[in-house]
C-alpha atoms as a PDB file:
ATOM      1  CA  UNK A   1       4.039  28.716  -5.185  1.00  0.00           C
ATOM      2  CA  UNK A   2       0.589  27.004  -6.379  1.00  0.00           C
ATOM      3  CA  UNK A   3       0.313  24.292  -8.954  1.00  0.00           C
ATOM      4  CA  UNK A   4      -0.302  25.824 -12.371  1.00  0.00           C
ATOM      5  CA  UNK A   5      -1.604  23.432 -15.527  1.00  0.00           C
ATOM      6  CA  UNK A   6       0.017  22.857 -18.889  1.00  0.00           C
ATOM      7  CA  UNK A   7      -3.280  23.553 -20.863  1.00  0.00           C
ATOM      8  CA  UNK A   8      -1.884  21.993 -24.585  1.00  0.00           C
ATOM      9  CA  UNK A   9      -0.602  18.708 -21.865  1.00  0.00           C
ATOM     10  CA  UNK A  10      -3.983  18.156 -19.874  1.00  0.00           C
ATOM     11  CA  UNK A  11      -6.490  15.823 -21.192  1.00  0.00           C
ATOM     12  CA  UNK A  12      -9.308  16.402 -18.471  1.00  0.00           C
ATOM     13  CA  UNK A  13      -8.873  13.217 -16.548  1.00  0.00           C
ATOM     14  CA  UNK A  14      -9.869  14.283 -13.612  1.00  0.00           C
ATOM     15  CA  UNK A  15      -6.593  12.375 -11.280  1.00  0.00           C
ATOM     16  CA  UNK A  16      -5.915  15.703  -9.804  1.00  0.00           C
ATOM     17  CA  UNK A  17      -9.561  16.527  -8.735  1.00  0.00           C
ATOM     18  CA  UNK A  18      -9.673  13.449  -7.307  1.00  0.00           C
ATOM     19  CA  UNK A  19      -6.303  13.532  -4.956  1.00  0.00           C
ATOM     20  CA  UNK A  20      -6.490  17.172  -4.192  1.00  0.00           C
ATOM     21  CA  UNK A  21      -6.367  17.223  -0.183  1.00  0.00           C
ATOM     22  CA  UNK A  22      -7.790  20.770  -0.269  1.00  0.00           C
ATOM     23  CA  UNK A  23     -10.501  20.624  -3.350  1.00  0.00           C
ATOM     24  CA  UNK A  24      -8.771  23.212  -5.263  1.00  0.00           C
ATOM     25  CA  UNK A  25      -8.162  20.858  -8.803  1.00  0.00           C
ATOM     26  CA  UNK A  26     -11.034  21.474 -10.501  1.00  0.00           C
ATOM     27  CA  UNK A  27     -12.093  20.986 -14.299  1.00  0.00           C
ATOM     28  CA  UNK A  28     -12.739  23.692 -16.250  1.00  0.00           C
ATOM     29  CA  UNK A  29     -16.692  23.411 -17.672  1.00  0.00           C
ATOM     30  CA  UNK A  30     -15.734  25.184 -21.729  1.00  0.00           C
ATOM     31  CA  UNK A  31     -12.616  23.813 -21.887  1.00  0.00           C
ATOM     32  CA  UNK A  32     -12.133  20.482 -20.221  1.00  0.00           C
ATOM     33  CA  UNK A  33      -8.610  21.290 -18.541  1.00  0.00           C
ATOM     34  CA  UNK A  34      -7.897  20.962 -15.422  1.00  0.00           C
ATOM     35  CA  UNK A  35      -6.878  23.973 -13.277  1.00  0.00           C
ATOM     36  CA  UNK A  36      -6.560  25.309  -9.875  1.00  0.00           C
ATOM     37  CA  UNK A  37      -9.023  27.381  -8.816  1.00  0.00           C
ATOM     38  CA  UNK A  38      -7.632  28.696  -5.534  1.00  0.00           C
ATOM     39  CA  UNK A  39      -3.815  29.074  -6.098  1.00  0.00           C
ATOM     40  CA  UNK A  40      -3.207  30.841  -2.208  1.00  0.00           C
ATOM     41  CA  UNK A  41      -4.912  27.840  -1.030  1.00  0.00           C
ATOM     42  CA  UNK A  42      -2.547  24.880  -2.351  1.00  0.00           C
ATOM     43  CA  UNK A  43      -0.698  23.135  -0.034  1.00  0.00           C
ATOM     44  CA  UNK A  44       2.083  22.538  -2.408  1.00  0.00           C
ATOM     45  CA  UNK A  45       1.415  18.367  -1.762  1.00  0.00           C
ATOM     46  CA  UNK A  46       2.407  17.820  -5.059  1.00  0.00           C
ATOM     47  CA  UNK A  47       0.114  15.008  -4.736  1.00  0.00           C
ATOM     48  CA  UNK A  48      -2.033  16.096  -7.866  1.00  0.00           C
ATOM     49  CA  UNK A  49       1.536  16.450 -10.269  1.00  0.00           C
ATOM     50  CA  UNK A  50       2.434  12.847  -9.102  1.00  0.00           C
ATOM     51  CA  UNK A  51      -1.129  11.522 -10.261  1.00  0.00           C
ATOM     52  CA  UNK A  52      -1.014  13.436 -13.423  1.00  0.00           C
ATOM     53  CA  UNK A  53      -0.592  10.503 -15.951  1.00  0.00           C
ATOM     54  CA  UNK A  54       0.008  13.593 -18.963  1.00  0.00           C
ATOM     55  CA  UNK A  55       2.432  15.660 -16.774  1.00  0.00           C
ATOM     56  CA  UNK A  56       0.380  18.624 -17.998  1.00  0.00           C
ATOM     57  CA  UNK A  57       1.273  20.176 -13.768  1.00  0.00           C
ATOM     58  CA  UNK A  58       4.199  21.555 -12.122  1.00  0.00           C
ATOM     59  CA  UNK A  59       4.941  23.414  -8.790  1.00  0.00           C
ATOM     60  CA  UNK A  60       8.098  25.423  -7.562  1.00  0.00           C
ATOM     61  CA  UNK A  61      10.038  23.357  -5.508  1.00  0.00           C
ATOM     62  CA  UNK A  62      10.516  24.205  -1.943  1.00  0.00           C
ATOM     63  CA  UNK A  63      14.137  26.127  -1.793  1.00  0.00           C
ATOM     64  CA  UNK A  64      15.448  23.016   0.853  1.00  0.00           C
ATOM     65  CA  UNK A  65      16.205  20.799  -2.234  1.00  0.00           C
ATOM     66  CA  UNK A  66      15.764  23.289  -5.572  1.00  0.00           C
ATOM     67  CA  UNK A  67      17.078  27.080  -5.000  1.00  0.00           C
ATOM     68  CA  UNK A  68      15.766  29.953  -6.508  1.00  0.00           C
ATOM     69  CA  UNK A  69      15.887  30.480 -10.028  1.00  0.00           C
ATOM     70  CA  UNK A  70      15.444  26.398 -10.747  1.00  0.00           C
ATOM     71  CA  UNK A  71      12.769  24.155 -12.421  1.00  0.00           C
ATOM     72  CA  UNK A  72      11.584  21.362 -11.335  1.00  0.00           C
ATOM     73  CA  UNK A  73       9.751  18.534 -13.546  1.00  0.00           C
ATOM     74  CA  UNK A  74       7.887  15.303 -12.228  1.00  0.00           C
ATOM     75  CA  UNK A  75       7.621  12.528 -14.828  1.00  0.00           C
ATOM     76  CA  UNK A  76       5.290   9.656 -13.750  1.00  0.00           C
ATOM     77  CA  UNK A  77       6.206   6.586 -15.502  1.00  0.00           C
ATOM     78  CA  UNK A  78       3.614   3.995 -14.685  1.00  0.00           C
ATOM     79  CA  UNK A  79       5.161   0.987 -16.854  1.00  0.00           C
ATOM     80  CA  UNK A  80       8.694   1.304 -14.504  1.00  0.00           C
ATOM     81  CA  UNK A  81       6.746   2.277 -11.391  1.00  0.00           C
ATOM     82  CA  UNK A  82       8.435   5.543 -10.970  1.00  0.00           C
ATOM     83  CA  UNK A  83       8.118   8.793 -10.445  1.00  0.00           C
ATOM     84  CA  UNK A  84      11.155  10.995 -11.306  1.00  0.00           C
ATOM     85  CA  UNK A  85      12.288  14.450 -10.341  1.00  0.00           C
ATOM     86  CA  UNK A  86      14.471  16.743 -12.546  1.00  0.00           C
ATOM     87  CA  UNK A  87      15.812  19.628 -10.858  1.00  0.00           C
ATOM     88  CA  UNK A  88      17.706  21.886 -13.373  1.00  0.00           C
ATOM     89  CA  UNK A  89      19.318  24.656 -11.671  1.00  0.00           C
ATOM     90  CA  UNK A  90      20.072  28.515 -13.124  1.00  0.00           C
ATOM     91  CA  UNK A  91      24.153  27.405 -14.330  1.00  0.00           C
ATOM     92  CA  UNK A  92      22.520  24.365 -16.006  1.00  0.00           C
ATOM     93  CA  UNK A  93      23.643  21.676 -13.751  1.00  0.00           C
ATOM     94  CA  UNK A  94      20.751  18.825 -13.679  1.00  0.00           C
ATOM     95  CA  UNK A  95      19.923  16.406 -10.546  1.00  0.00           C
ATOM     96  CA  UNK A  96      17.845  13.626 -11.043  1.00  0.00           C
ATOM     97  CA  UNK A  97      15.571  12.021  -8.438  1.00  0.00           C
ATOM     98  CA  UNK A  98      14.014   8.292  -9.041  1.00  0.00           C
ATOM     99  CA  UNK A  99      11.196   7.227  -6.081  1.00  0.00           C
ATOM    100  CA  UNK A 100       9.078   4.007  -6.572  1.00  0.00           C
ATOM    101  CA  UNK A 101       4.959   4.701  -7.073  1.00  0.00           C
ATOM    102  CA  UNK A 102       3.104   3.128  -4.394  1.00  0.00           C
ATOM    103  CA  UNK A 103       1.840  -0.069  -5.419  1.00  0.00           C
ATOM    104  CA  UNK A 104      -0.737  -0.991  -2.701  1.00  0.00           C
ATOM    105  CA  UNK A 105      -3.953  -2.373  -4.709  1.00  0.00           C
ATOM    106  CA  UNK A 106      -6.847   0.455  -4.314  1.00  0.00           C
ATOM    107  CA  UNK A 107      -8.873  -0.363  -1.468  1.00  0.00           C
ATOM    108  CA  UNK A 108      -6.419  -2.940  -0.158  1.00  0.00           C
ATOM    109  CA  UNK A 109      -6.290  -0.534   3.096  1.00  0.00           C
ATOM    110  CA  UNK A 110      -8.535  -0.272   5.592  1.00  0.00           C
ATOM    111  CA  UNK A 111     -10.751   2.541   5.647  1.00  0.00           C
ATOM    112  CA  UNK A 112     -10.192   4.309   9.483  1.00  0.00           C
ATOM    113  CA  UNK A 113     -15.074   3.893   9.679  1.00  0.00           C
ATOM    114  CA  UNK A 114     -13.943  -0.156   8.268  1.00  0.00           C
ATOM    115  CA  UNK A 115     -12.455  -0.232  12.584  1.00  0.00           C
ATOM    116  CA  UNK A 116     -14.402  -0.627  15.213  1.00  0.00           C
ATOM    117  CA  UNK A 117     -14.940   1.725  17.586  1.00  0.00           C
ATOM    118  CA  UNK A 118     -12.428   2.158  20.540  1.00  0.00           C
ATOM    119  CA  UNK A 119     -13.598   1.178  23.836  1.00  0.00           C
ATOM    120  CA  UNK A 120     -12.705   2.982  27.066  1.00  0.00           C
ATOM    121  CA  UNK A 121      -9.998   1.061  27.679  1.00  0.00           C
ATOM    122  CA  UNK A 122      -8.219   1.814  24.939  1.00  0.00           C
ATOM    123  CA  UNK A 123      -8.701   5.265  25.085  1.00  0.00           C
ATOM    124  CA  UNK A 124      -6.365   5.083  28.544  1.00  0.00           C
ATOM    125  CA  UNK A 125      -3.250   3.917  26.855  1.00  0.00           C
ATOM    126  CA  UNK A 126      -0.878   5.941  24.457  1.00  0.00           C
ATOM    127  CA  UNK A 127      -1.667   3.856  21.846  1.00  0.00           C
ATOM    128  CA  UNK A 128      -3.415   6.128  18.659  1.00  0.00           C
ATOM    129  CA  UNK A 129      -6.189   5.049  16.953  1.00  0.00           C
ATOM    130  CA  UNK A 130      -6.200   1.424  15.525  1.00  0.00           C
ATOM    131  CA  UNK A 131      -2.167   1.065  16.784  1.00  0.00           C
ATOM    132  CA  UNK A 132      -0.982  -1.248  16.172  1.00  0.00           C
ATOM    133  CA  UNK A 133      -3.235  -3.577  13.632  1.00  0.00           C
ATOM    134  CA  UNK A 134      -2.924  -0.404  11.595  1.00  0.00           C
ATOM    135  CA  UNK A 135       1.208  -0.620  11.427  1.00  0.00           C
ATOM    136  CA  UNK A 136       0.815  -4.805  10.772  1.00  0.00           C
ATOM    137  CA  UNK A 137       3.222  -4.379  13.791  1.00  0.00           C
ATOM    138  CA  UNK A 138       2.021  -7.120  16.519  1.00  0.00           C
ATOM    139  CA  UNK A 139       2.474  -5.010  19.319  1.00  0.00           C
ATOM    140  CA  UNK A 140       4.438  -1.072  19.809  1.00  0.00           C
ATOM    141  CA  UNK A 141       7.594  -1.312  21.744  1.00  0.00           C
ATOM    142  CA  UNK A 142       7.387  -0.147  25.680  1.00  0.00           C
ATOM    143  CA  UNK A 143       9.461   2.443  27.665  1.00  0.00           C
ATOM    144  CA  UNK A 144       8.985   0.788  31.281  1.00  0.00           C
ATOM    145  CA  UNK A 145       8.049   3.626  34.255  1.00  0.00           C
ATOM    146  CA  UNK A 146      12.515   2.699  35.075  1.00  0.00           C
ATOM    147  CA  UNK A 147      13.961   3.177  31.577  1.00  0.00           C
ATOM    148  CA  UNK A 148      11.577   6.648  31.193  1.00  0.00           C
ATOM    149  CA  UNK A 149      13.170   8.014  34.530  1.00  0.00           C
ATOM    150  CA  UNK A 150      16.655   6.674  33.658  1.00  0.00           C
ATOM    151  CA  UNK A 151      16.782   8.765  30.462  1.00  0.00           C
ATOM    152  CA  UNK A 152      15.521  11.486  32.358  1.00  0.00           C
ATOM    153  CA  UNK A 153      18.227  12.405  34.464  1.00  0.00           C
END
């Protein structure tokens, strides 16, 4: 199930236009709301109702953790650095999630055109892109060519 927009919540911000992964969040030109202009196209990230700072958007919840017949409301709380999840299923019985809001500074994280480009010998290990500066691991542990054919058999 798409997003859909609490019209009387939104205040035209803009947050979810800006985190949409598939450029569906737009901003409606008469009546400065926010909606989603390509519901069968949403990804259900849920990535635009955790920016929302009015809580003006809501999305089903997939049926592994809220079963048919439920609602589910996100509530961003910026001064506790939260974001919260109420399930309330169809007998009434309420679950409530609490997950911290990422607070890595904007830009504080390198851009993957900030690395250089990798150099044919990189490209012959099994090492991905920028591993493992990327991680702020040192170095990614190693299966030797014995302990691969060991767990093998």
């Amino acid at each position: 199930m798409p997003t859909f927009v609490y019209m009387t919540r939104c205040d035209g911000c803009g947050h979810c236009v800006d985190i949409c992964p598939s450029d569906i969040m737009h901003i409606d030109k008469t009546y400065r709301r926010a909606l989603n202009i390509e519901p069968n196209m949403c990804w259900e990230c849920y990535s635009c109702v955790k920016a929302c700072p009015q809580n003006a958007i809501d999305a089903r919840g997939y049926s592994d953790f809220a079963p048919l017949g439920h609602s589910v409301r996100v509530l961003r709380e910026e001064e506790k650095g939260t974001i919260s999840w109420k399930l309330k299923f169809r007998n009434g019985t309420e679950k409530n999630f609490v997950s911290p809001i990422r607070t890595t500074p904007w830009d504080s994280i390198k851009s993957p055109s900030d690395y250089d480009a990798p150099s044919q010998e990189a490209l012959k290990t099994q090492e991905l892109a920028h591993e493992p500066e990327a991680l702020n691991i040192e170095a990614l542990p190693v299966l030797s060519v014995d302990k691969r054919k060991e767990g093998a058999s």
